[in-house]
N, C-alpha and C. Protein backbone atom coordinates (compact mmCIF):
# COMPACT_ATOMS: atom_id res chain seq x y z
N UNK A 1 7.77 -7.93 1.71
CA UNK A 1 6.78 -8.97 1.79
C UNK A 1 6.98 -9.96 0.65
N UNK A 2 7.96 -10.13 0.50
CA UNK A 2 8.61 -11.17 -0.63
C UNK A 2 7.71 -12.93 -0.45
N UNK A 3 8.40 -12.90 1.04
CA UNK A 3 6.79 -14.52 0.82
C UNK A 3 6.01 -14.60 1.32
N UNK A 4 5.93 -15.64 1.03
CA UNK A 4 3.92 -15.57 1.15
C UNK A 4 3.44 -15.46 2.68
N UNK A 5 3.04 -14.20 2.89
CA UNK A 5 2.42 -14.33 4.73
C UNK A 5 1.49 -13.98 4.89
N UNK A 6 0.44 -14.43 3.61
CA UNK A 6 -0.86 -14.13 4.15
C UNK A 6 -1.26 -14.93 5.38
N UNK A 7 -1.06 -15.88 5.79
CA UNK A 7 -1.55 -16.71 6.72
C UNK A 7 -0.72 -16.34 8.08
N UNK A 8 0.39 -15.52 8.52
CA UNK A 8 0.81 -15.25 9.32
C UNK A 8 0.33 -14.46 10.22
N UNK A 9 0.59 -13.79 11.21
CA UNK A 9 -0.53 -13.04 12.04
C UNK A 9 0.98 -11.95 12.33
N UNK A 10 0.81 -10.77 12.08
CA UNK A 10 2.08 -9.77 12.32
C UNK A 10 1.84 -9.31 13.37
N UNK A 11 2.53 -8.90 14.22
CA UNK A 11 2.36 -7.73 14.93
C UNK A 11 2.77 -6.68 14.60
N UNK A 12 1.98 -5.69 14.76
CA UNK A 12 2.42 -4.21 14.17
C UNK A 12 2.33 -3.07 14.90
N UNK A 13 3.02 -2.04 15.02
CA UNK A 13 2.57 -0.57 16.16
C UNK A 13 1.38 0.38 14.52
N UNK A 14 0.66 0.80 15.49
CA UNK A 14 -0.33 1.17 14.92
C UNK A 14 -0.71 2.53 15.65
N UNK A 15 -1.46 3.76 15.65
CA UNK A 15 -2.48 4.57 15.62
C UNK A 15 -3.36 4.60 15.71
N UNK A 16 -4.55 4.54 16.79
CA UNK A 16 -6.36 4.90 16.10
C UNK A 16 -6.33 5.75 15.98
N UNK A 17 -6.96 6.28 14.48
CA UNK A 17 -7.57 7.70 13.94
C UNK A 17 -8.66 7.71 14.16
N UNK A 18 -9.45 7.05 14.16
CA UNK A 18 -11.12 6.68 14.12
C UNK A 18 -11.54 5.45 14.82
N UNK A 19 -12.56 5.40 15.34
CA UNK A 19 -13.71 3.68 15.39
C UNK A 19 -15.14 4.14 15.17
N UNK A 20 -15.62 3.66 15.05
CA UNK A 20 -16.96 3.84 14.37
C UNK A 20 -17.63 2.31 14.63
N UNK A 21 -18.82 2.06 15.21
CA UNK A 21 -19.34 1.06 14.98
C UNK A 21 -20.31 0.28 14.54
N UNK A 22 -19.87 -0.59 13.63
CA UNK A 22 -20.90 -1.52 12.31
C UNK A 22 -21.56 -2.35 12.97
N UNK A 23 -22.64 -2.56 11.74
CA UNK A 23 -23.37 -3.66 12.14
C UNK A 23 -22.14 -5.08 12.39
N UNK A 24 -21.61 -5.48 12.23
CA UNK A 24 -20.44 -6.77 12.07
C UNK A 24 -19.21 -6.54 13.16
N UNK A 25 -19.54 -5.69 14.45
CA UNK A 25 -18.52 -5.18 15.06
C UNK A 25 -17.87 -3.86 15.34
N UNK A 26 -16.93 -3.62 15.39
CA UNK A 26 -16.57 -1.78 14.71
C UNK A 26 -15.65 -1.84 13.90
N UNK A 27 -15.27 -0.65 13.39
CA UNK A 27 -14.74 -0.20 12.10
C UNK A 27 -13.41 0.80 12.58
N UNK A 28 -12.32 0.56 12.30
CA UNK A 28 -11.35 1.25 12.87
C UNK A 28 -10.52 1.83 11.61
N UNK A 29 -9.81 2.89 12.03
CA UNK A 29 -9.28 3.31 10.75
C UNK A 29 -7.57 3.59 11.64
N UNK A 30 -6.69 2.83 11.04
CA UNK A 30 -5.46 2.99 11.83
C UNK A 30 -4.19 3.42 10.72
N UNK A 31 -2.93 4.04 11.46
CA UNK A 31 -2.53 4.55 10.65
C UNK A 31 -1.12 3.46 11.17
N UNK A 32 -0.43 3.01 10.36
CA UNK A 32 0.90 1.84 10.44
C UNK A 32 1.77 2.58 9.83
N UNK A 33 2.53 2.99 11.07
CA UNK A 33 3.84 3.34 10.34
C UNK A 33 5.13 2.84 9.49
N UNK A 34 4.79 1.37 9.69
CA UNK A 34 5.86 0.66 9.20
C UNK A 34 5.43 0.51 7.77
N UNK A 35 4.23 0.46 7.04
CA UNK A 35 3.58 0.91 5.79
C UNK A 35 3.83 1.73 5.14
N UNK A 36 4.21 2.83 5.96
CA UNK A 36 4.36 3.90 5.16
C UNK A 36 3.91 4.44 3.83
N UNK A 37 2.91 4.58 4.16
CA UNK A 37 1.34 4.96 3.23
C UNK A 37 1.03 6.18 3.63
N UNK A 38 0.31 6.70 2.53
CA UNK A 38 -0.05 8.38 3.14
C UNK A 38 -1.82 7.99 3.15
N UNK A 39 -1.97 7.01 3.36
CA UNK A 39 -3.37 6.80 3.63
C UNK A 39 -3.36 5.94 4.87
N UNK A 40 -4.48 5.98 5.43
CA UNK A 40 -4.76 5.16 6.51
C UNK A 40 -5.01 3.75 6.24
N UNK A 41 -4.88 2.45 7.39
CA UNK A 41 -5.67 1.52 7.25
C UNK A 41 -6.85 1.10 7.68
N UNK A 42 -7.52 0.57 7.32
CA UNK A 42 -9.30 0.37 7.62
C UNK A 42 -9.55 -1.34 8.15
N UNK A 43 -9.51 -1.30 9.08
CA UNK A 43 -10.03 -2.95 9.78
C UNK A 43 -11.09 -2.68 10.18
N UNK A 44 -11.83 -4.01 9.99
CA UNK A 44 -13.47 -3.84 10.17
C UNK A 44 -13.54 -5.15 11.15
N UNK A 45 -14.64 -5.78 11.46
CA UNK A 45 -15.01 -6.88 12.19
C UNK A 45 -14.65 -6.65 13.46
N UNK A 46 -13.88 -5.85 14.01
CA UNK A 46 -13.08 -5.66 15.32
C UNK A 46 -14.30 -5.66 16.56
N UNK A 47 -13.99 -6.66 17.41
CA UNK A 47 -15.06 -7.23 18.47
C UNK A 47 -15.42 -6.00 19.12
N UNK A 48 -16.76 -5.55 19.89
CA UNK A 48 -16.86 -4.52 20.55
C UNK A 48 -15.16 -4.27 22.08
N UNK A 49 -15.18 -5.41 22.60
CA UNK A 49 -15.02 -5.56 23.75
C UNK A 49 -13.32 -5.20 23.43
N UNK A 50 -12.85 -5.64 22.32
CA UNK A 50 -11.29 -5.40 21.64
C UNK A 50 -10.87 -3.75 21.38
N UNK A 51 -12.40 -3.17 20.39
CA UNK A 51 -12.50 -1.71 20.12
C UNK A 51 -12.61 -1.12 21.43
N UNK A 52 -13.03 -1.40 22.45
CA UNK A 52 -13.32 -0.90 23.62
C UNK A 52 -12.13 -0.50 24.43
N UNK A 53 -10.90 -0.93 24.37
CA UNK A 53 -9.69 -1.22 24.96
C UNK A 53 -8.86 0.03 24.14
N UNK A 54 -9.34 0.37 23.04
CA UNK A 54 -8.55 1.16 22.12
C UNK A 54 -9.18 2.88 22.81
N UNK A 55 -7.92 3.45 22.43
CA UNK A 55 -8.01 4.99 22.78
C UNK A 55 -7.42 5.98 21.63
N UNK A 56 -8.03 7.14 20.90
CA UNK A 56 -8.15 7.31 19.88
C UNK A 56 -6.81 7.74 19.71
N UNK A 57 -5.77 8.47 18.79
CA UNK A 57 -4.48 9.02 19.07
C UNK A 57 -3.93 8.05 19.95
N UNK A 58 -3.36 7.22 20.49
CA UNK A 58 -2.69 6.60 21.22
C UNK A 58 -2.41 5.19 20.52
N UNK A 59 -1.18 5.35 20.73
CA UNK A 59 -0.38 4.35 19.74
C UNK A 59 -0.47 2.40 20.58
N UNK A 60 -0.76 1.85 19.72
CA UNK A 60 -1.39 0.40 20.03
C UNK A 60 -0.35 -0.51 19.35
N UNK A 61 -0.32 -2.20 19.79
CA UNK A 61 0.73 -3.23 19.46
C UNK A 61 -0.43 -3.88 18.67
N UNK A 62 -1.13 -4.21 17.80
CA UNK A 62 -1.88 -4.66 17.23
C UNK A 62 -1.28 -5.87 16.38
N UNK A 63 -2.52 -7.34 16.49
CA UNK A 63 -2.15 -8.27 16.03
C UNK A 63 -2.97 -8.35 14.37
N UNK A 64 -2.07 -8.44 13.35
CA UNK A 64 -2.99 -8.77 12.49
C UNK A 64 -2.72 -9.40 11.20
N UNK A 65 -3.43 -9.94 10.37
CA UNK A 65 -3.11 -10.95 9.50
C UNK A 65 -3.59 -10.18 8.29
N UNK A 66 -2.85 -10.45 7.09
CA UNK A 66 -2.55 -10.16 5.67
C UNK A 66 -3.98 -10.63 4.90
N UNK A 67 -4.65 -9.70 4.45
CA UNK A 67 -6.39 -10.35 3.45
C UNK A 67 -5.56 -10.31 2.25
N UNK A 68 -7.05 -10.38 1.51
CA UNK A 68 -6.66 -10.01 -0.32
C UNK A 68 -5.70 -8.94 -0.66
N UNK A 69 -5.51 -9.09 -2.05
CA UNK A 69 -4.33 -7.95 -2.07
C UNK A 69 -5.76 -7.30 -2.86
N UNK A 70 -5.58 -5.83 -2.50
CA UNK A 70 -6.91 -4.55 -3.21
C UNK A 70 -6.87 -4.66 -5.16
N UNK A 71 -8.05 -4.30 -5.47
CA UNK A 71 -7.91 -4.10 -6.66
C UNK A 71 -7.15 -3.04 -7.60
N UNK A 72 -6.31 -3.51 -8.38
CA UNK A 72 -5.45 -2.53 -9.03
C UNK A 72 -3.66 -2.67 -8.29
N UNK A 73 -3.68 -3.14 -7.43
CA UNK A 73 -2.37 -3.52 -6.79
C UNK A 73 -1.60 -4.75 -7.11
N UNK A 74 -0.53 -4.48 -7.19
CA UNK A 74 0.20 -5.67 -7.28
C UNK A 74 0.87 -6.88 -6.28
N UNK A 75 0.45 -6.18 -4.97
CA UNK A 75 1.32 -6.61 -3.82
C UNK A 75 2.60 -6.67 -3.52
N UNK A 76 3.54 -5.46 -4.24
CA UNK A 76 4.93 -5.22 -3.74
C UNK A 76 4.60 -4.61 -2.57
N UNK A 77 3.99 -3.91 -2.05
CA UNK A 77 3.77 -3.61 -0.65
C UNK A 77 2.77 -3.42 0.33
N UNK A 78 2.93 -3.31 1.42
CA UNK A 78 2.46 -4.13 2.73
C UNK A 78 0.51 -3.29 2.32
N UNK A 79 0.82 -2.02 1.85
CA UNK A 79 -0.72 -1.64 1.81
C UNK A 79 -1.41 -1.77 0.55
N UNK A 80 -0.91 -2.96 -0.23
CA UNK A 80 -1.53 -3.03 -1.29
C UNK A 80 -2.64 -4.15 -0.89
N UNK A 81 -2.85 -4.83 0.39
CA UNK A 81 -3.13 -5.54 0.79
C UNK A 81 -4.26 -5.06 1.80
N UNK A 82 -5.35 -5.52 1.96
CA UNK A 82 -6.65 -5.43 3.46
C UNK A 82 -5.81 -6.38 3.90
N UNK A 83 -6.39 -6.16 5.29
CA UNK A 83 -5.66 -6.96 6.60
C UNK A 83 -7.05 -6.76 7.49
N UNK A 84 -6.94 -8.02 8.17
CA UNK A 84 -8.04 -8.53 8.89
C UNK A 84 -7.24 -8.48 10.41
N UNK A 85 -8.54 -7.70 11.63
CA UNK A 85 -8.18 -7.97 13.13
C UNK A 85 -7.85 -8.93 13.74
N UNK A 86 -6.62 -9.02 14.09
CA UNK A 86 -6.39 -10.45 15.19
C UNK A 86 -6.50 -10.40 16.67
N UNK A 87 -6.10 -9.64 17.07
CA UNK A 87 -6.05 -9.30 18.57
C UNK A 87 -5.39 -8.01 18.69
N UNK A 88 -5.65 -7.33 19.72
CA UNK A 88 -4.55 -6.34 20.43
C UNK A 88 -3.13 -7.18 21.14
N UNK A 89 -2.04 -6.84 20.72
CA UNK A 89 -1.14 -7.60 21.13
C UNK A 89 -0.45 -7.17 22.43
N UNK A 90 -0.52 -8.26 23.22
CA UNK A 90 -0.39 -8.37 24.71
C UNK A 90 1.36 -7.35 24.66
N UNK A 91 0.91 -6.33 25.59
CA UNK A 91 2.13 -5.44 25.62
C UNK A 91 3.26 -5.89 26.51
N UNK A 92 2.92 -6.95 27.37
CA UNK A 92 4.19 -7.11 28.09
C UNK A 92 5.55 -8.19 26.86
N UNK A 93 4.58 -9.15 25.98
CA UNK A 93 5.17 -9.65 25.17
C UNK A 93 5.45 -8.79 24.06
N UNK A 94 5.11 -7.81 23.42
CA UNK A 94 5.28 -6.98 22.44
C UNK A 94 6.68 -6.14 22.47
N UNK A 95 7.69 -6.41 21.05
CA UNK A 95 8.73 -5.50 21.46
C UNK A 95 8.20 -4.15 21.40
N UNK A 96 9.51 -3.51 21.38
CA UNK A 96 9.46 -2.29 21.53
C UNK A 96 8.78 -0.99 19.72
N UNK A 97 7.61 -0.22 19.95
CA UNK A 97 7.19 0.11 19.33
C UNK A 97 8.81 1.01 18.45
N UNK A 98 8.45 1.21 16.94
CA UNK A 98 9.60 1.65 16.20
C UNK A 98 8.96 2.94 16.47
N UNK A 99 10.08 3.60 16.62
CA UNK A 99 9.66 5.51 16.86
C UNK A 99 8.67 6.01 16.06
N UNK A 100 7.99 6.81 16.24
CA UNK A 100 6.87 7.63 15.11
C UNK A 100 8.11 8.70 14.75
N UNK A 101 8.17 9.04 13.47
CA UNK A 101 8.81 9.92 12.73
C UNK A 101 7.65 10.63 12.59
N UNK A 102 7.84 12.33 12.67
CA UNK A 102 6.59 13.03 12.30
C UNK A 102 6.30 13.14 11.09
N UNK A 103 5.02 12.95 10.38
CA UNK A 103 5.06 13.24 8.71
C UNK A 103 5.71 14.66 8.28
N UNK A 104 6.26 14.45 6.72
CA UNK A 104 6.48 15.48 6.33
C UNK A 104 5.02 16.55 5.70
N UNK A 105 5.37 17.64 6.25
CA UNK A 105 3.90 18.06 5.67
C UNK A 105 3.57 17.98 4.37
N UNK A 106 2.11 17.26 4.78
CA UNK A 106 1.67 16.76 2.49
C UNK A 106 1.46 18.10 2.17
N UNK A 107 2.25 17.68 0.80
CA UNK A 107 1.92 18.86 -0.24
C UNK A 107 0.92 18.83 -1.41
N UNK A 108 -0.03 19.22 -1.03
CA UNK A 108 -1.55 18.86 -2.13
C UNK A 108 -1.06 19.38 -3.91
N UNK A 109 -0.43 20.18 -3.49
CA UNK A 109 0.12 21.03 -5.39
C UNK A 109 1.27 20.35 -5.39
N UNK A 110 2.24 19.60 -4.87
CA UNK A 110 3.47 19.20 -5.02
C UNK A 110 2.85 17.09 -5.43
N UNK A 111 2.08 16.86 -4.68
CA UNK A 111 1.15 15.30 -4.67
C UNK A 111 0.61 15.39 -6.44
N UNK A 112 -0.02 16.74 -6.97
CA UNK A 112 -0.89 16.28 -7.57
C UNK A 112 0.06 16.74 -9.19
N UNK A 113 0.90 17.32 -9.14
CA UNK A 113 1.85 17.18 -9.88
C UNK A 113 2.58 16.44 -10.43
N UNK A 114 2.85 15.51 -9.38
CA UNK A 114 3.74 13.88 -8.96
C UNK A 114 2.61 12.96 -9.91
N UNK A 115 1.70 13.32 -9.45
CA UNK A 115 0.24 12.23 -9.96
C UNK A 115 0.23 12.59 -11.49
N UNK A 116 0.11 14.11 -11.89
CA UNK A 116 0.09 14.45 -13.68
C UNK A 116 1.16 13.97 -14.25
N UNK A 117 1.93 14.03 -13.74
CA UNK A 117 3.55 13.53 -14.46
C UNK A 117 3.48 11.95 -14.59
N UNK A 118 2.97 11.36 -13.35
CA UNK A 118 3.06 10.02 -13.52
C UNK A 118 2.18 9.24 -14.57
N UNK A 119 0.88 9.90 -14.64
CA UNK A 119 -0.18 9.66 -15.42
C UNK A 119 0.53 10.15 -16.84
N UNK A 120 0.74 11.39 -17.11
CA UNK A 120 1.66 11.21 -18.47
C UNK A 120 2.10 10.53 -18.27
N UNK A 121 3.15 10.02 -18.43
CA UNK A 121 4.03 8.77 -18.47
C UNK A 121 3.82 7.36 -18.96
N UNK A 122 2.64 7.30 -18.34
CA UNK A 122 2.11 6.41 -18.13
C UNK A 122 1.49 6.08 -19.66
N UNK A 123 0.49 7.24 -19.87
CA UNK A 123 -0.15 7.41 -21.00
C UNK A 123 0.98 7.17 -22.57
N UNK A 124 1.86 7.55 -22.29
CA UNK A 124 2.75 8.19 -23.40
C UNK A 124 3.55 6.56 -23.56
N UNK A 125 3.24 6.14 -22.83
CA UNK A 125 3.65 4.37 -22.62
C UNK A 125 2.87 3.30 -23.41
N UNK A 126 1.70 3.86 -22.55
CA UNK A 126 0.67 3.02 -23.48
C UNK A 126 0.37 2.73 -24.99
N UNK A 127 0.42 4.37 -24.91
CA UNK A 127 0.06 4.73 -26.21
C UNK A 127 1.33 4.35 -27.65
N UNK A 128 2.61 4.16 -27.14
CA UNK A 128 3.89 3.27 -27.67
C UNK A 128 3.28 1.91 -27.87
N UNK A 129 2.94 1.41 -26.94
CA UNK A 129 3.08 -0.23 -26.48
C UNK A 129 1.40 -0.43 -27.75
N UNK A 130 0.60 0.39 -27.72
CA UNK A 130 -0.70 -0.01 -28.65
C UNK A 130 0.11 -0.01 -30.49
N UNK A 131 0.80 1.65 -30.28
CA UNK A 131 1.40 1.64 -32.07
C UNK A 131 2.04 0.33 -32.10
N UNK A 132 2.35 0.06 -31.35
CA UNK A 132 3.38 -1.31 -31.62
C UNK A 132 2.72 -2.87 -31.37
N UNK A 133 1.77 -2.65 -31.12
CA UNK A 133 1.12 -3.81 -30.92
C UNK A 133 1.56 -4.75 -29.15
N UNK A 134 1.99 -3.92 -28.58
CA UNK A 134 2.68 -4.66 -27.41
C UNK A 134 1.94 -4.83 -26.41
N UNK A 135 0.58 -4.06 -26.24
CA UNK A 135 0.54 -4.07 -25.12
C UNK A 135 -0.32 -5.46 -24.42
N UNK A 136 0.10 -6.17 -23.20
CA UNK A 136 -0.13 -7.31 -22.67
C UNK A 136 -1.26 -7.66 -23.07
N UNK A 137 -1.54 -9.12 -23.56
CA UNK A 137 -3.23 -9.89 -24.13
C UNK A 137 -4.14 -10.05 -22.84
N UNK A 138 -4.89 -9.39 -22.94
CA UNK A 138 -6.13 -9.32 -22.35
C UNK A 138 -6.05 -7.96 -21.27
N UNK A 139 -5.49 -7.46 -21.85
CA UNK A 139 -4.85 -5.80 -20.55
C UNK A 139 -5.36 -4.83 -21.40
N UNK A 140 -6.55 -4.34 -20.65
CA UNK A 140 -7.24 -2.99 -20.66
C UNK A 140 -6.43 -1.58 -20.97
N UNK A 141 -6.74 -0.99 -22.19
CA UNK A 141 -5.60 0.09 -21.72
C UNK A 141 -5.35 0.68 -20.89
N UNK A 142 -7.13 1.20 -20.57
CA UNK A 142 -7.15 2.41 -19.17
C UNK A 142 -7.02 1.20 -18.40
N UNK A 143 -6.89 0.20 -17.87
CA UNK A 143 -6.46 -0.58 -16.72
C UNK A 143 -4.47 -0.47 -16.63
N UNK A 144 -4.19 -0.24 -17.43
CA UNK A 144 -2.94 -0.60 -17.96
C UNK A 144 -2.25 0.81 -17.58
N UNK A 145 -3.00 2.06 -17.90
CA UNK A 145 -2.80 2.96 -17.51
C UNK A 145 -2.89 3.44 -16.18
N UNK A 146 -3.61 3.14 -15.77
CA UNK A 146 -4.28 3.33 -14.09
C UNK A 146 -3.15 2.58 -13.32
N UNK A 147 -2.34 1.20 -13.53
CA UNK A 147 -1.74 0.65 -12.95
C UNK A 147 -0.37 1.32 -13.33
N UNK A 148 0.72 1.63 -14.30
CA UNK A 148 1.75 2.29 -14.62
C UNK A 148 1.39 3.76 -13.75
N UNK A 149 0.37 4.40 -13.76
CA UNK A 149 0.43 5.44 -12.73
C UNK A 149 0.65 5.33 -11.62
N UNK A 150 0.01 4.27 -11.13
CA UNK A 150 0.49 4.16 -9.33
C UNK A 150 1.77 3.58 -9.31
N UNK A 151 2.38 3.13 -10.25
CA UNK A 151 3.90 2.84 -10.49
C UNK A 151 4.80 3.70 -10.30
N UNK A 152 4.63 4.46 -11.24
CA UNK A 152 5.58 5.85 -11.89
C UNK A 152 5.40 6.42 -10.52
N UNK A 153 4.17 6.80 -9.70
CA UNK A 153 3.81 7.62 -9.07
C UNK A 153 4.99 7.12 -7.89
N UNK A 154 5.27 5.72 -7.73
CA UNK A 154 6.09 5.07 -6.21
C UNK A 154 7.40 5.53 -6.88
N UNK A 155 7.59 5.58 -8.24
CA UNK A 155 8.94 5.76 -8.39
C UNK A 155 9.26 7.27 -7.91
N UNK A 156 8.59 8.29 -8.57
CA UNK A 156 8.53 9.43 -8.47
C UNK A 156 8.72 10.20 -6.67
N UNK A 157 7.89 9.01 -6.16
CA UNK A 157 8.35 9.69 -5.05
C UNK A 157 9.27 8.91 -4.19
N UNK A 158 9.74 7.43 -4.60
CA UNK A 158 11.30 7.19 -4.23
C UNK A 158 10.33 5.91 -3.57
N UNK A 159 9.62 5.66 -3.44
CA UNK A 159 9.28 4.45 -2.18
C UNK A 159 9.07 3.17 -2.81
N UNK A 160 9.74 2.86 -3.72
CA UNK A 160 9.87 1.51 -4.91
C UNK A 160 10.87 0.94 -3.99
N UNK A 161 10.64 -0.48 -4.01
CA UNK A 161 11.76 -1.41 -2.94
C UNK A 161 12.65 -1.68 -3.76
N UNK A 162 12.67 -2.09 -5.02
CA UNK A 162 13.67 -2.65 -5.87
C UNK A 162 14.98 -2.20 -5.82
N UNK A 163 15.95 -2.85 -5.99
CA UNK A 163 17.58 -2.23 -6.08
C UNK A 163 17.59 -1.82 -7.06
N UNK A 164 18.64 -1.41 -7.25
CA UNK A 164 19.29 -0.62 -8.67
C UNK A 164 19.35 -1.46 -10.32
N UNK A 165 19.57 -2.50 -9.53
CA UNK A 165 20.04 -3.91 -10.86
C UNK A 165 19.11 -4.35 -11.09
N UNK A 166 17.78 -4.59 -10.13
CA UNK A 166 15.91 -5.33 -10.52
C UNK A 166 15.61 -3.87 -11.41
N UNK A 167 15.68 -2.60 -10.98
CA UNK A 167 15.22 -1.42 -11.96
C UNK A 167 15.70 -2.16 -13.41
N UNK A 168 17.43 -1.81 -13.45
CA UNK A 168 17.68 -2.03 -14.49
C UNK A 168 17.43 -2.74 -15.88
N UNK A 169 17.06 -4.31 -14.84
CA UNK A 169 16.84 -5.47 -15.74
C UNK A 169 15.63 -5.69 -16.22
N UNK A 170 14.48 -4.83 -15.23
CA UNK A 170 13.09 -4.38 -15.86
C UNK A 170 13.17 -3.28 -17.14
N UNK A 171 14.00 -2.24 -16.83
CA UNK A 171 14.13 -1.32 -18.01
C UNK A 171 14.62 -1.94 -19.22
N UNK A 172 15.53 -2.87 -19.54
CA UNK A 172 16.30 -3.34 -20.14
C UNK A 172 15.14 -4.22 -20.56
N UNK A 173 14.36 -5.05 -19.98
CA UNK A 173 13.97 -6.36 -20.57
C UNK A 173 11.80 -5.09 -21.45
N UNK A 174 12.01 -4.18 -21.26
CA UNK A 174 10.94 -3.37 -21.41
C UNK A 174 10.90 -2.63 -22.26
N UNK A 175 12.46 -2.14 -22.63
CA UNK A 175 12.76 -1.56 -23.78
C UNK A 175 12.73 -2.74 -25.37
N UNK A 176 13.21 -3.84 -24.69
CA UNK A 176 13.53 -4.98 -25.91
C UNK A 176 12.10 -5.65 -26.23
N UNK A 177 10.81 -5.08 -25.33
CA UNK A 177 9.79 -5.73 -25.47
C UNK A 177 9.35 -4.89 -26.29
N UNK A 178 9.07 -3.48 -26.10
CA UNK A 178 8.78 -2.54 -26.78
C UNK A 178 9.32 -2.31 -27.88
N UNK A 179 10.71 -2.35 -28.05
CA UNK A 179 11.51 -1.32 -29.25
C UNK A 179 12.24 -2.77 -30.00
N UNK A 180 12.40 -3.70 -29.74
CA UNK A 180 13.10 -5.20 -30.68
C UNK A 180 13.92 -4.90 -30.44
């Protein structure tokens, strides 16, 4: 998601896990495989008569457009972002859905390990970048921390988009910020 598409309208293959319905419409909770998130996505406003068409478990062509990016995210990827309902996308025009790969089964003691390690890390960062006076003007530590965790945490488990040479030149330009 390199440019700017908030204003674009995607089509995407999607999942209903849930609908539920709000005062403002219903409330759907869908799972996008092309995201590849171990969390679900949550669209709200969705017209009765649109939710009505949907069947729960059964995989949907869904039209939809890019919101705010969430708090604490940076927007390197697609779910750092709410996304607002556009339509169900007309299936005779819709390509062909990308295969569902089955999840690998989550590992709750193997997840929350990934998460302590990353959070050290994280911490042991901070806490450099303060002795040294480095750390960014007007950046919260525990904000600073909270965000290097969900970092470490994408690295840790491999789903960082960057090539080999953007790693590098971040490590490189991070060490010389930190260490002179």
């Amino acid at each position: 998601m390199a440019e700017d598409s908030k204003e674009l309208v995607h089509q995407l293959s999607a999942v209903v896990k849930e609908k539920a319905e709000a005062k403002d419409g219903f409330k759907l909770t869908v799972e996008i495989p092309s995201f590849k998130s171990k969390y679900p996505t949550i669209l709200t406003r969705v017209p009765p008569a649109e939710a009505a068409k949907l069947i729960i478990g059964q995989p949907v062509n869904l039209r939809l457009k890019r919101g705010g990016l969430k708090e604490g995210k940076d927007g390197s990827l697609p779910w750092h972002y709410w996304w607002d309902f556009v339509a169900i996308a007309d299936s005779a025009a819709a390509p062909e859905p990308e295969k569902l790969q089955p999840a690998p089964d989550w590992d709750a003691r193997q997840a929350s390990i990934q998460r302590q390690t990353a959070f050290k890390g994280a911490v042991e960062l901070v806490c450099a970048m303060l002795a040294k006076d480095k750390l960014p003007t007007g950046q919260k530590p525990s904000a600073f921390v909270r965000d290097l965790t969900d970092y470490f945490e994408e690295v840790i488990q491999n789903v960082r988009t960057s090539t080999k040479a953007q790693e590098d030149a971040e490590m490189e330009r991070d060490r010389k910020d930190l260490f002179g």
